[in-house]
Protein backbone atom coordinates (compact mmCIF):
# COMPACT_ATOMS: atom_id res chain seq x y z
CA UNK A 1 -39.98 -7.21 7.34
CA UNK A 2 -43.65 -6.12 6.74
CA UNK A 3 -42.93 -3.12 5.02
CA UNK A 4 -40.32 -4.97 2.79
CA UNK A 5 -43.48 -7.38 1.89
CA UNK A 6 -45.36 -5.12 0.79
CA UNK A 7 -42.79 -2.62 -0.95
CA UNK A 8 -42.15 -5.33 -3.25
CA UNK A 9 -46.12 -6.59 -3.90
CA UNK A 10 -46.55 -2.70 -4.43
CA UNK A 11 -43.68 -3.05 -6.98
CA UNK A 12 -45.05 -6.29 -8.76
CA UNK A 13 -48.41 -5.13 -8.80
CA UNK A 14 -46.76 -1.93 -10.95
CA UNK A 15 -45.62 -4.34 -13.52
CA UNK A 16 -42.61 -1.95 -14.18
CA UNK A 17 -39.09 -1.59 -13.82
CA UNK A 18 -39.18 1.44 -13.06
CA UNK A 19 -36.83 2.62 -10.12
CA UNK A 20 -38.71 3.77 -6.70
CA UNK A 21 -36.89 6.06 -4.01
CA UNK A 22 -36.75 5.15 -0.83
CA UNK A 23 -35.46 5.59 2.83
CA UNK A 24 -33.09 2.29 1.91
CA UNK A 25 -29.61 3.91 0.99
CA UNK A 26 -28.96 3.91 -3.01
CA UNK A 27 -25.90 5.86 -3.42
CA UNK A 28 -22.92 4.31 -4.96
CA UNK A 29 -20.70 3.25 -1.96
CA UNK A 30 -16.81 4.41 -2.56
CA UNK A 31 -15.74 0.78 -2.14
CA UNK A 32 -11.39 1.00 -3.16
CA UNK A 33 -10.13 3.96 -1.75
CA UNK A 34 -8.11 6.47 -3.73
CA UNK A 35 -3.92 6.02 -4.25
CA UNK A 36 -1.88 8.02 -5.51
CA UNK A 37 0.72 5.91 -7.97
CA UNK A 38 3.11 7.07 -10.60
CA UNK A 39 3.32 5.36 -14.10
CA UNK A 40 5.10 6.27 -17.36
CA UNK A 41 2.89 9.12 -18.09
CA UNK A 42 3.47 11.01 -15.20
CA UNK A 43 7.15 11.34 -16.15
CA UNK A 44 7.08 11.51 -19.76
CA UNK A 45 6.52 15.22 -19.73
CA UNK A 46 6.96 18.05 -17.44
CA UNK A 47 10.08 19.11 -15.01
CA UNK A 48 12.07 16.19 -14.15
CA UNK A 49 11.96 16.29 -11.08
CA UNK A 50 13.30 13.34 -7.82
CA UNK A 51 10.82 12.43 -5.32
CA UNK A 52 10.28 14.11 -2.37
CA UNK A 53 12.13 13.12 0.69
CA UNK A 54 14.80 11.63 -1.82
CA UNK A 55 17.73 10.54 0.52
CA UNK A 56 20.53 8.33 -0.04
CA UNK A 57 20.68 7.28 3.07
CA UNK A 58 17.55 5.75 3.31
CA UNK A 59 18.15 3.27 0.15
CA UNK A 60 18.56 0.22 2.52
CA UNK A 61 15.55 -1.86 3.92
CA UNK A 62 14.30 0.59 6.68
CA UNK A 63 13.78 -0.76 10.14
CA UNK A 64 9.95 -0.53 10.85
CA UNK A 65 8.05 -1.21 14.70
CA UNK A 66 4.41 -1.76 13.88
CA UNK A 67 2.03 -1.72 16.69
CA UNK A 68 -2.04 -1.97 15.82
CA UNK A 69 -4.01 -1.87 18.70
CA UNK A 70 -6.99 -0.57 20.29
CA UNK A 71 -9.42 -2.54 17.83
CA UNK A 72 -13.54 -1.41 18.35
CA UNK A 73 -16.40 -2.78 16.94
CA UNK A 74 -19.11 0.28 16.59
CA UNK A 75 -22.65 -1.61 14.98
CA UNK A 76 -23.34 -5.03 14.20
CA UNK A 77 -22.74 -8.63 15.30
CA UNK A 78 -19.17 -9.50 14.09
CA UNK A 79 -17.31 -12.39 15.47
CA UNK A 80 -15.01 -12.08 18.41
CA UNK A 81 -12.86 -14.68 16.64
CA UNK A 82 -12.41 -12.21 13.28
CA UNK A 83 -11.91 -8.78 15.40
CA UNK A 84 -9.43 -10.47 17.66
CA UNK A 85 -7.31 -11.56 14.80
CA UNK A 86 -7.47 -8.58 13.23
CA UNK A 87 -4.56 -6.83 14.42
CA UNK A 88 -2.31 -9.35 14.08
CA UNK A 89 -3.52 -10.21 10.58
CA UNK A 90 -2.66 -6.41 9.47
CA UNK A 91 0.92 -6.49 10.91
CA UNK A 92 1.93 -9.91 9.14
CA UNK A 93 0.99 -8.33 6.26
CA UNK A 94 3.13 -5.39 6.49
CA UNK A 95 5.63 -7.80 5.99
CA UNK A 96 4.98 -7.99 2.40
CA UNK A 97 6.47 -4.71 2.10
CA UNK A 98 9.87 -5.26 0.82
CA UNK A 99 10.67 -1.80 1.53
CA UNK A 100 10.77 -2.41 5.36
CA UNK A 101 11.95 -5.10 7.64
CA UNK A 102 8.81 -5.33 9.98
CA UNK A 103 8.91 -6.10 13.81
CA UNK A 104 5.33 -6.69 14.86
CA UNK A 105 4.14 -5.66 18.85
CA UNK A 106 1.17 -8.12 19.14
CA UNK A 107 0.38 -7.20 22.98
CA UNK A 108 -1.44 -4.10 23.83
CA UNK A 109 0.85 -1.01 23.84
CA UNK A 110 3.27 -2.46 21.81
CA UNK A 111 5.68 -2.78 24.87
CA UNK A 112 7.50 -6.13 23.28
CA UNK A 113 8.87 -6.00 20.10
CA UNK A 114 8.96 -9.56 18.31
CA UNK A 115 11.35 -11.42 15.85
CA UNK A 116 11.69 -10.41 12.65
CA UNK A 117 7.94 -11.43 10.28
CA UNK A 118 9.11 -14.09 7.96
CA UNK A 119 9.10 -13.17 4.22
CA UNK A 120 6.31 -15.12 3.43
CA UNK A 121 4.06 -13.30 5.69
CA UNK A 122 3.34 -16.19 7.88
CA UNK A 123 1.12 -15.33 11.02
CA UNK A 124 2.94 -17.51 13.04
CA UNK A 125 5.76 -15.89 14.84
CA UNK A 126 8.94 -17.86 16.15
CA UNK A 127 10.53 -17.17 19.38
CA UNK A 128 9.31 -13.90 20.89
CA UNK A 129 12.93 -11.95 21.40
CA UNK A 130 13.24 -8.43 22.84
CA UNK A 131 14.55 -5.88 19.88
CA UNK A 132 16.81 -3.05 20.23
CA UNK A 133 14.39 -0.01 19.86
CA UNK A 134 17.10 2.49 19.22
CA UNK A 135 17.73 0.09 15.86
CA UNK A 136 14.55 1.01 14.64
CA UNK A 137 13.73 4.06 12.45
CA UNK A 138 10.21 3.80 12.33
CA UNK A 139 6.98 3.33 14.12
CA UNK A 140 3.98 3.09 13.18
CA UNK A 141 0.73 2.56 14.87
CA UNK A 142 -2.65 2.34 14.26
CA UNK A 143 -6.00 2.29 16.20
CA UNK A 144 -8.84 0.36 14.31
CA UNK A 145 -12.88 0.62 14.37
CA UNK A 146 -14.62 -2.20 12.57
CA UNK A 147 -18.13 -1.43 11.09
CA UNK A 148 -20.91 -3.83 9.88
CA UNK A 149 -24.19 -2.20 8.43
CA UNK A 150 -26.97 -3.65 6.60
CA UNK A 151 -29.17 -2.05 4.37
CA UNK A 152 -31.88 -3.38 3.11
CA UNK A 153 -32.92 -3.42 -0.52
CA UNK A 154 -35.65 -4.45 -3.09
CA UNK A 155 -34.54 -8.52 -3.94
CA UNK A 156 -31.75 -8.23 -0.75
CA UNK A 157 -29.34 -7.06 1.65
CA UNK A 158 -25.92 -5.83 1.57
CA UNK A 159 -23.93 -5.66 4.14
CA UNK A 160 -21.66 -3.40 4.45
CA UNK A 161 -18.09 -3.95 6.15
CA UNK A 162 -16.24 -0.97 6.91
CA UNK A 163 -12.41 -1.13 8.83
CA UNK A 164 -11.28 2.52 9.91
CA UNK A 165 -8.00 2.58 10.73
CA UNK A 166 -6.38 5.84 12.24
CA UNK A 167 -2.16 5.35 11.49
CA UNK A 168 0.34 7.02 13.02
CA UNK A 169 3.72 6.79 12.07
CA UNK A 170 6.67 8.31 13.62
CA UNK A 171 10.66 8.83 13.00
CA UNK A 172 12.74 7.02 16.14
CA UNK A 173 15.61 9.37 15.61
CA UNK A 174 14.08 12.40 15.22
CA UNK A 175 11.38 11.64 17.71
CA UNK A 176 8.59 13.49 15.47
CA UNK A 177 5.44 12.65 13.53
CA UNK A 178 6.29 11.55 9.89
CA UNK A 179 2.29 11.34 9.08
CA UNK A 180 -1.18 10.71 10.62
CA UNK A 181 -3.65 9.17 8.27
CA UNK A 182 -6.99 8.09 8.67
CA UNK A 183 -7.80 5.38 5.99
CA UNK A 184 -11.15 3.46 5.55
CA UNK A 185 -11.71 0.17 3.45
CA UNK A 186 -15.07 -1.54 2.95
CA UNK A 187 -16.15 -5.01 1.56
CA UNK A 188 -19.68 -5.45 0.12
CA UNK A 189 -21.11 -8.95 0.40
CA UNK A 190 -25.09 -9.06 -0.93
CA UNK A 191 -27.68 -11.55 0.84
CA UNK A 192 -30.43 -12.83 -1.76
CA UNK A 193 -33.88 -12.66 -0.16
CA UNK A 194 -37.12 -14.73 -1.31
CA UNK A 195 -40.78 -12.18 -1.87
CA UNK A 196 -41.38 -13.02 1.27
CA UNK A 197 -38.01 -11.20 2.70
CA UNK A 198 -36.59 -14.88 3.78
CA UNK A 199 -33.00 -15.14 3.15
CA UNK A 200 -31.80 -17.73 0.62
CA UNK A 201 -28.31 -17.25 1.01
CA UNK A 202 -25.69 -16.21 3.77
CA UNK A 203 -22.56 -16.08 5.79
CA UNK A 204 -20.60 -19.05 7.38
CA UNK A 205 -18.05 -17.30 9.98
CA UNK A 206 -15.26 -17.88 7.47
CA UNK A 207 -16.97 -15.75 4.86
CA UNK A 208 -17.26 -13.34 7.40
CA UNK A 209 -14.09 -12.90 8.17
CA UNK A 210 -12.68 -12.88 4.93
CA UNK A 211 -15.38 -9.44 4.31
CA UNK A 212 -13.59 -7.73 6.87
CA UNK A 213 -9.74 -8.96 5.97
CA UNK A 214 -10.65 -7.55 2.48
CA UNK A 215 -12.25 -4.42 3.75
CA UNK A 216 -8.96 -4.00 6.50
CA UNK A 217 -7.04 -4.34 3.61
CA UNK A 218 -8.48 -1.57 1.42
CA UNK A 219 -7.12 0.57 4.54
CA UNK A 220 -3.96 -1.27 4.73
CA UNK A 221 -3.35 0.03 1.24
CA UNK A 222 -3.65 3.91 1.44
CA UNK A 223 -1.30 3.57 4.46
CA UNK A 224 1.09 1.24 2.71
CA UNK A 225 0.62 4.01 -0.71
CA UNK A 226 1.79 7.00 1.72
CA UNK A 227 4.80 4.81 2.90
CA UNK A 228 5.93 4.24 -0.40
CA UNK A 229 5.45 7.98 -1.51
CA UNK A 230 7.24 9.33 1.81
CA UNK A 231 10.11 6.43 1.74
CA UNK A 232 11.07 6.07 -1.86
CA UNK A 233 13.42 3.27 -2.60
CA UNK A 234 16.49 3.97 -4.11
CA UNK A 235 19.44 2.11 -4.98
CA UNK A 236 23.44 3.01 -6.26
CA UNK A 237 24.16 2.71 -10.03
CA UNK A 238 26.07 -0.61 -10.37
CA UNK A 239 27.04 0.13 -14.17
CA UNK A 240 25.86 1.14 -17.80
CA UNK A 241 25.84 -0.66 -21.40
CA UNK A 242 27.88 1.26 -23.61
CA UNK A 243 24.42 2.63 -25.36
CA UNK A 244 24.07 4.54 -22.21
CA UNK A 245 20.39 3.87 -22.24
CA UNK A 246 20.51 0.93 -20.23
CA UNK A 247 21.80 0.62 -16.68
CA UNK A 248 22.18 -1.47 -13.01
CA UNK A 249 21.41 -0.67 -9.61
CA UNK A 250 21.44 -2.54 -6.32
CA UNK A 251 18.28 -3.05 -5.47
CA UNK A 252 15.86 -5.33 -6.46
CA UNK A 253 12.24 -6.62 -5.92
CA UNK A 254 13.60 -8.33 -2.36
CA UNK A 255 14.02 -4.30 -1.37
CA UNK A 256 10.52 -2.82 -2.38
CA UNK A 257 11.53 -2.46 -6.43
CA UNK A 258 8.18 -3.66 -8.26
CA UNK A 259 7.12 -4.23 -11.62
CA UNK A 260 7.90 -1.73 -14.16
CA UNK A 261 8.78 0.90 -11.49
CA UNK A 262 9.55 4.59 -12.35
CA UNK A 263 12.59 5.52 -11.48
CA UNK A 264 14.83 8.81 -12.13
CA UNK A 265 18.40 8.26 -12.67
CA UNK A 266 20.30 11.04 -10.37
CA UNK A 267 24.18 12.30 -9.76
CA UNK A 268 25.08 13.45 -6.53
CA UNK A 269 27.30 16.67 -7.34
CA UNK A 270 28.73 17.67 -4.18
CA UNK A 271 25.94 17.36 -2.45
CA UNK A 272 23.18 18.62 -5.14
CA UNK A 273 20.90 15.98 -6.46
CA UNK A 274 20.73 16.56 -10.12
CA UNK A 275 18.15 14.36 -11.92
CA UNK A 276 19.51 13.17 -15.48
CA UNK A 277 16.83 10.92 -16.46
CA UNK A 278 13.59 8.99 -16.42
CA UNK A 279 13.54 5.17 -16.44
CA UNK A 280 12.02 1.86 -16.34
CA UNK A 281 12.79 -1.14 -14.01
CA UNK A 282 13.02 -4.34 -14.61
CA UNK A 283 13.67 -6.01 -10.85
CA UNK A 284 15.72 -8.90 -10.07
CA UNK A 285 15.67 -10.34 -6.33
CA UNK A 286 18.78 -7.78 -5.29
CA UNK A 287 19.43 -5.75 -8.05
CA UNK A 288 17.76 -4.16 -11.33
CA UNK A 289 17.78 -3.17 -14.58
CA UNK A 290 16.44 -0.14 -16.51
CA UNK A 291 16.18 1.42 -19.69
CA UNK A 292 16.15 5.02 -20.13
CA UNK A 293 13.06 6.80 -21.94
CA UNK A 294 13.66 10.58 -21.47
CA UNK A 295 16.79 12.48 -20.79
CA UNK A 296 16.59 15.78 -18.55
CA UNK A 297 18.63 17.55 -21.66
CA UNK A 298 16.55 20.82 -21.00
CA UNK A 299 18.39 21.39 -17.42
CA UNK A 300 22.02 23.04 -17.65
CA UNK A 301 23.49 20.90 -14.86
CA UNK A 302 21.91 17.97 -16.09
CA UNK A 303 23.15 18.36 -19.61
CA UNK A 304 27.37 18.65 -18.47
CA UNK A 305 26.69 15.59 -16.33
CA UNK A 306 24.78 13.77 -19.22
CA UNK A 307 27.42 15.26 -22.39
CA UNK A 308 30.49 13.84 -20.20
CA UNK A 309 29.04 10.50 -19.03
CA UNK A 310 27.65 9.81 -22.89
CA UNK A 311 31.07 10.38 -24.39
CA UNK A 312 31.67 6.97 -22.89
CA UNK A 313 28.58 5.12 -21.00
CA UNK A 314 30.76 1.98 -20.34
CA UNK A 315 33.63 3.90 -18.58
CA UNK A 316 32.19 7.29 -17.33
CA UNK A 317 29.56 6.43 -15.20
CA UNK A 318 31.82 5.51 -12.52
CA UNK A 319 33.63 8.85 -12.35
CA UNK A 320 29.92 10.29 -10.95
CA UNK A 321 28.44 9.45 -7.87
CA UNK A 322 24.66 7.86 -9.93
CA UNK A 323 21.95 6.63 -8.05
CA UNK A 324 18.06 5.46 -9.14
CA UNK A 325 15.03 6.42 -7.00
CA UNK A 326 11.48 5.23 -7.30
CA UNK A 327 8.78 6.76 -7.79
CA UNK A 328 5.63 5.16 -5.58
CA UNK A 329 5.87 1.70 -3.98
CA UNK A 330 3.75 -0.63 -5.81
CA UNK A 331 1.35 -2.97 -3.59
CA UNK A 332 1.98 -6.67 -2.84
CA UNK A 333 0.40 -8.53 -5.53
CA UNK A 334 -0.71 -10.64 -3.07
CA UNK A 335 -3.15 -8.00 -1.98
CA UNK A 336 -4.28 -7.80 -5.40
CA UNK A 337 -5.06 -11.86 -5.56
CA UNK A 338 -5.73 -12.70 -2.01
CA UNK A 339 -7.86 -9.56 -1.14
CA UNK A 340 -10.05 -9.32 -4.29
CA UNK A 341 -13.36 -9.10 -4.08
């Protein structure tokens, strides 16, 4: 606390703004990590092309174990209270992702399988019943480290909240390894400090907590990004306005559809997935609507599919097998409004 003292009577005494270099850490800190999403632009132009791991028999709400365990705190005083709810917080949020129904294992090892989350995303679970674990398709699990740092500037401190999560998720019925991932999310939170280095401001516990819920979050994300990208949600073509450049599926925003998702519009053709166009949703709870922007009219397959189906939109449509897949799985936008910093 010395040295702060008189690093900032040095600095006074200067009269200048001028920025000093020191030991205290002043690199920008990569606070929202990196996702990789899909918009308009990325299908505007290019190959038209479905996303990978397109499979029709996926388009239904997958059945997903999640099991987060193992939780370690490496530096810094951090409440027992926050790190012990940590785990549980994380899997009642994977609830919010309407692509999956979620079945949470709260105990270490993830032995027990419990009842279904509610939609909502409540915390509080009803009767504990044992699930089927042949039912499921999917595991995932994840082993968390939660980080506090402080370093220590001119005026203040920032401390620095860092949740690393290591995922693993893996496919029931094929009994391999989908993905690993290690993800890391970090919350800033700044402590104002009188000349004298005495703090003027700080944490209650509940501020506390809420730093590292945003920060386990940030991780909570990438994972939830590569989910989307490796599980895209698809549903059957339900019908077609006479235009031809608007039609229904059977999926909506209740089945991981967001707002304006990407989709391509697709015919199966004996097997072979032939993509026929790039579209806009509009999601309902159980189905959608969307409105074609570019037709795949460069691809010879594409173009006999798209000539006989536009000689009468209404009608044809149902004489091929057409189907929508999305591109990305856009976040809860409760993670957007409750996890903001």
């Amino acid at each position: 606390m010395a040295a702060r003292l008189w690093f900032q009577v040095a600095l006074a005494a200067l009269g200048t703004a001028v920025w000093v270099g020191t030991g205290c850490a002043s690199e920008k800190i990569q606070v929202n990590p990196s996702l990789t999403t899909y918009g308009r632009k990325d299908l505007e132009k290019g190959e038209l092309r479905l996303p990978t791991n397109t499979n029709t028999e996926t388009f239904r709400r997958l059945l997903m174990g999640v099991a987060f365990n193992d939780i370690s705190v490496k530096a810094g005083e951090i409440s027992p209270n926050i790190v012990a709810t940590l785990s549980v917080r994380l899997q009642t949020e994977m609830a919010r992702l309407k692509r999956f129904t979620i079945f949470s294992a709260h105990n270490r090892g993830g032995v027990r399988m419990f009842q279904q989350l509610a939609e909502a995303g409540e915390a509080n679970m009803a009767k504990a019943e044992e699930v089927d674990l042949k039912a499921l398709d999917l595991v995932l699990s994840a082993a968390i480290t939660v980080t506090k740092e402080r370093q220590q500037r001119y005026d203040h401190d920032d401390l620095i909240y860092e949740v690393e999560c290591d995922f693993s998720c893996e496919d029931l019925q094929t009994k391999t390894v989908v993905f690993a991932e290690k993800a890391r999310g970090r919350a800033i939170r700044t402590q104002a400090l009188s000349l004298a280095g005495k703090q003027l401001g700080g944490f209650s516990e509940e501020d506390e907590r809420q730093a590292v819920y945003n920060a386990a979050m940030k991780a909570l994300a990438v994972v939830a990004n590569k989910l989307g990208n490796t599980y895209p949600v698809g549903g059957k073509v339900t019908g077609m306005l006479a235009s031809g450049e608007r039609f229904a599926f059977d999926k909506g925003f209740e089945d991981g559809i967001g707002k304006d998702q990407q989709v391509v519009l697709f015919a199966d053709v004996g097997g072979v997935k032939v993509p026929l166009a790039a579209a806009e949703a509009s999601a309902e709870k159980r189905q959608s609507s969307a409105r074609v922007y570019r037709w795949n009219g460069g691809d010879a397959d594409a173009k006999a599919v798209i000539k006989d189906i536009m000689a009468n939109p209404a009608e044809n449509w149902r004489k091929h097998a057409l189907y929508a897949v999305g591109f990305g799985m856009p976040l809860p936008p409760e993670w957007e409004n409750e996890y903001k910093d």
